[in-house]
Structures are given as C-alpha cells and as structure tokens.
Protein backbone atom coordinates (compact mmCIF):
# COMPACT_ATOMS: atom_id res chain seq x y z
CA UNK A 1 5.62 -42.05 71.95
CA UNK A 2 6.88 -38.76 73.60
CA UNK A 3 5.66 -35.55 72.12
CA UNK A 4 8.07 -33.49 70.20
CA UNK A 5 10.11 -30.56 71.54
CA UNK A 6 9.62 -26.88 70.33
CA UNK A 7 13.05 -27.18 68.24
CA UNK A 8 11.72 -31.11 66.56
CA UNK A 9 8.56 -29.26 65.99
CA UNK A 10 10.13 -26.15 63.88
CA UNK A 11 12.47 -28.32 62.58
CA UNK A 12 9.68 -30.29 60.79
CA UNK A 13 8.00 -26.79 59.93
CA UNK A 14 11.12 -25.58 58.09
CA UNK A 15 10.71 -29.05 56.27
CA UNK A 16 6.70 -28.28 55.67
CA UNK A 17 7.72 -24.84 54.62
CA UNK A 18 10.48 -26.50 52.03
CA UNK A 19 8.12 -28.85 50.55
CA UNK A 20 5.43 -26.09 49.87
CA UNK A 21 7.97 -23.89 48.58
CA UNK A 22 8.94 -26.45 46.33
CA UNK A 23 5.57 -27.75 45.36
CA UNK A 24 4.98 -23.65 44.25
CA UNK A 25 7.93 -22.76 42.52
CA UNK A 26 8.36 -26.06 40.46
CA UNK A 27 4.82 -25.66 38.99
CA UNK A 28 5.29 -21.84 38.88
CA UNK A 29 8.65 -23.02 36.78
CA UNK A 30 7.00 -25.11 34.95
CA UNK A 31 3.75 -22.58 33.81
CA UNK A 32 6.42 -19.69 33.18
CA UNK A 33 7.62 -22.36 30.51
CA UNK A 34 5.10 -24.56 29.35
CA UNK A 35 2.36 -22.05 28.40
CA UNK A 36 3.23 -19.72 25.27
CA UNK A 37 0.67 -16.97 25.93
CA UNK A 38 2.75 -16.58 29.67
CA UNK A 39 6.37 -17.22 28.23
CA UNK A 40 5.49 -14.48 25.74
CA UNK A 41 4.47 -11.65 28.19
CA UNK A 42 7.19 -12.36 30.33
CA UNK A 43 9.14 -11.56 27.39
CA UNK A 44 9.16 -8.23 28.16
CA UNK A 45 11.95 -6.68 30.22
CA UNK A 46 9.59 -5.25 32.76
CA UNK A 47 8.09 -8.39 33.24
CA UNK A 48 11.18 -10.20 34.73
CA UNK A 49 9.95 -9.24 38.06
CA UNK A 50 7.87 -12.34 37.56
CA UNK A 51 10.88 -14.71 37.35
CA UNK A 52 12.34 -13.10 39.83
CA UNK A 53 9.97 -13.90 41.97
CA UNK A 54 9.54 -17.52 40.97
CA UNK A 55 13.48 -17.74 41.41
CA UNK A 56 13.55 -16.19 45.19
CA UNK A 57 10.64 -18.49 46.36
CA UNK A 58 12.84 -21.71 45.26
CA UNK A 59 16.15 -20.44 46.45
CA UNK A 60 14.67 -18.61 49.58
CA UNK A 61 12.04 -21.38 50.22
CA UNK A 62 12.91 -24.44 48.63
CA UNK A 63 16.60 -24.58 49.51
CA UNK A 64 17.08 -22.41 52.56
CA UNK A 65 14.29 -23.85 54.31
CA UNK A 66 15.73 -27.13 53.84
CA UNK A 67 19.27 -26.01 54.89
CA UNK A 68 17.37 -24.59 57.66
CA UNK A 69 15.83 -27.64 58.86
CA UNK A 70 18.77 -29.88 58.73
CA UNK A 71 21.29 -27.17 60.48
CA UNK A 72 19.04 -27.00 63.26
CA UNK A 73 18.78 -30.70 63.18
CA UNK A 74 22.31 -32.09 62.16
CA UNK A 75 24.54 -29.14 64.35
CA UNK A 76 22.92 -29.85 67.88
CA UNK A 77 23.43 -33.62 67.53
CA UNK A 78 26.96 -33.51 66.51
CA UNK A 79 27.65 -30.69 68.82
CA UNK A 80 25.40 -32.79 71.53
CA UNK A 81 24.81 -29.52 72.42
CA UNK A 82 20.94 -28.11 72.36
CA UNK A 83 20.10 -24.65 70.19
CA UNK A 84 21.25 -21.74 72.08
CA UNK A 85 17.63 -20.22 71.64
CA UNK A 86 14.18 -21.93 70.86
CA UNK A 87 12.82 -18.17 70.67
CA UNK A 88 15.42 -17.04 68.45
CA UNK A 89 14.75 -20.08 66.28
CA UNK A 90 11.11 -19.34 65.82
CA UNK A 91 11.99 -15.42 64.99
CA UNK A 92 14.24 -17.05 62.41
CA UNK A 93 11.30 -18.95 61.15
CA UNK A 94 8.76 -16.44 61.20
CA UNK A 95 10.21 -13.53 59.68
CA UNK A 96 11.91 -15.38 57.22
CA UNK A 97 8.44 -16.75 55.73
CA UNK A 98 6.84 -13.48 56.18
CA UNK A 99 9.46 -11.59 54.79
CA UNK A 100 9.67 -14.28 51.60
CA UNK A 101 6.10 -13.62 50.90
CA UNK A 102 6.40 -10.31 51.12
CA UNK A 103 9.29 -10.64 48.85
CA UNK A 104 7.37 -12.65 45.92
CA UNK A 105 3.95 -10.76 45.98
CA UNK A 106 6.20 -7.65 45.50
CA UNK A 107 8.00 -9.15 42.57
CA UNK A 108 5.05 -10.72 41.23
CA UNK A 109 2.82 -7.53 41.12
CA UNK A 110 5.83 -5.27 40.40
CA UNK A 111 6.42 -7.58 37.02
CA UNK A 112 3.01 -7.79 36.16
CA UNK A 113 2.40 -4.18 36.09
CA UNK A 114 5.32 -3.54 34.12
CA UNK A 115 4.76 -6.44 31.75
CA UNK A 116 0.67 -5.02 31.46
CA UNK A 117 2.10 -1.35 30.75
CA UNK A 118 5.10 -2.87 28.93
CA UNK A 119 3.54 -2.12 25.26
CA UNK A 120 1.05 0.92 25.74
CA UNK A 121 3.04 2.75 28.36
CA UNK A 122 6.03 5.20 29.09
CA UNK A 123 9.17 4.05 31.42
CA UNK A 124 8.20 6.66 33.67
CA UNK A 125 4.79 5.22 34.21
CA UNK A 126 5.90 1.46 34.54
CA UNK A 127 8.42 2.91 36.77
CA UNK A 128 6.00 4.69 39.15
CA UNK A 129 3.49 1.84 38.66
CA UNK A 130 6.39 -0.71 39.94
CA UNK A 131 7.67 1.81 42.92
CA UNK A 132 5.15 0.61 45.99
CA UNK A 133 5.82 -3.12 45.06
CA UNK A 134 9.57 -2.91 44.80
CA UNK A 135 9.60 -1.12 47.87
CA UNK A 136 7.37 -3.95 49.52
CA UNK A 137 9.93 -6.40 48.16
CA UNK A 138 13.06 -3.95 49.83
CA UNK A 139 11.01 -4.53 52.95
CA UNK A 140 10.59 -8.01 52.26
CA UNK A 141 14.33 -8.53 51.58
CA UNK A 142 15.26 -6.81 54.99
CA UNK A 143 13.05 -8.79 56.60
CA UNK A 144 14.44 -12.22 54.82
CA UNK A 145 18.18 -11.10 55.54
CA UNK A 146 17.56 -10.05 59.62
CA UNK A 147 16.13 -13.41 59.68
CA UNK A 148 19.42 -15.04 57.94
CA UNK A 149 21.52 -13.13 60.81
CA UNK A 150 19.23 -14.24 63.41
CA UNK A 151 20.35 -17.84 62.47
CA UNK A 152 23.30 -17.31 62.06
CA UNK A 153 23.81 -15.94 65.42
CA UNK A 154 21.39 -18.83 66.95
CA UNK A 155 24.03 -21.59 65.51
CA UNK A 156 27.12 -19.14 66.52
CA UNK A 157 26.09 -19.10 70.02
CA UNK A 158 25.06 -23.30 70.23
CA UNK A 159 28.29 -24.02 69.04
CA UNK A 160 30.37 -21.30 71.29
CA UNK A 161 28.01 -23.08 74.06
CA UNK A 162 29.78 -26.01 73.33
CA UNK A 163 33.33 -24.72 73.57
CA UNK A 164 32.88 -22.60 76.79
C-alpha cells in the first residue's frame, strides 16, 4: 500500500476535524437541552453567547469541515487536475481550526459571564465583563473568514489550472 499524499492526508484531517466537531456540538446540543438547571441559566439574554457558541462549532466544524474535505477531494478528481497549493491547503486548515476555537472559547466565556452577572449585575458590568472575550471571538472570526478566502482562492486557482 502506498503512503498517502500531503492533500489525502489533510483531506482525512478535515474529516477527523468534522467528526470531533460533531461528536462536541451534538452532546453540547444535547446538555444545553436535556439538563434543566443549564436550559434555565441560558435563559438569560446574556447567556446566549453559550448557544452561540455551540451553534458556530457545528456549522463552522461539523459542516464546513466536511464540505472542506470533500471539495478538496471531489474538485481535483473531476477536474483531474491536482490542488493548486498543498501549503495553501494546510493554511486553510490551520487557521480555520485555530480561529474556530478561538471563536467558541470566546462565546462560551463571554455567555457565561453574562449569564453569572445576568441577575446580580448592571448592563454596564456584563458588558465590560463580556468585552475581552467578544473581542477574542472578533479575532477568532477574522481568523475563520481569511481561512474561508484562502480556500476559496486554493479551488479558484486548481480549477483556472485546468482551463489555462
């Protein structure tokens, strides 16, 4: 059996990286739901954070990851064309995960902060307590969408490889 390429082997990471991201947010879903005391807190507005965070890592893991995966997999062989650039491809890969995580500890904190000081505490001070994890999410979400253009440009420039 020949080893795998660089591209087969991040191929199968975005795949790894799908089924975590799936495995986290489905049980995260299903906590958030299933267990009163935690449905409760995240009751309150400032909370939300929380299920916004539980919300990016399925859309930005779970599904992108796989959609991911199979355009670096199914565009090549139809274009029977290789990916314009295996370095570009693991910069996609990288910064996207980074920049995810960065994007759900942000949330996550950010919500349960505000959902702690929710009750006891002013809007000014859930806003200030909030401010250094939504800007860590910002950061995150910059990160996350220069990683979306760095694929896109990656599968621009396999297929214009094809037509030149």
């Amino acid at each position: 059996m020949e080893p795998l390429t660089v591209v087969e082997r991040y191929i199968l990471r975005f795949f790894y990286a799908c089924i975590a991201y799936a495995l986290i947010g489905f049980s995260w879903g299903a906590i958030q739901s299933g267990i009163p005391v935690i449905r409760h807190f995240l009751e309150a507005p400032a909370a939300r954070f929380i299920i916004l965070a539980h919300g990016h890592i399925n859309l930005l893991g779970w599904v992108e990851m796989a959609i991911f995966g199979a355009s670096y997999y199914i565009i090549p062989k139809v274009l029977k064309q290789d990916v314009y650039s295996e370095r570009l491809l693991k910069i996609h890969f990288w910064s996207h995960n980074f920049g995810l995580c960065l994007m759900v500890i942000g949330f996550f904190v950010a919500g349960y902060l505000g959902g702690s000081l929710f009750w006891d505490g002013t809007p000014e001070l859930i806003a200030k307590a909030k401010a250094p994890w939504m800007g860590m999410v910002g950061m995150g979400g910059f990160l996350v969408l220069a990683a979306n253009g760095v694929f896109a440009y990656n599968i621009y420039k396999t297929a214009a490889a094809r037509r030149g």
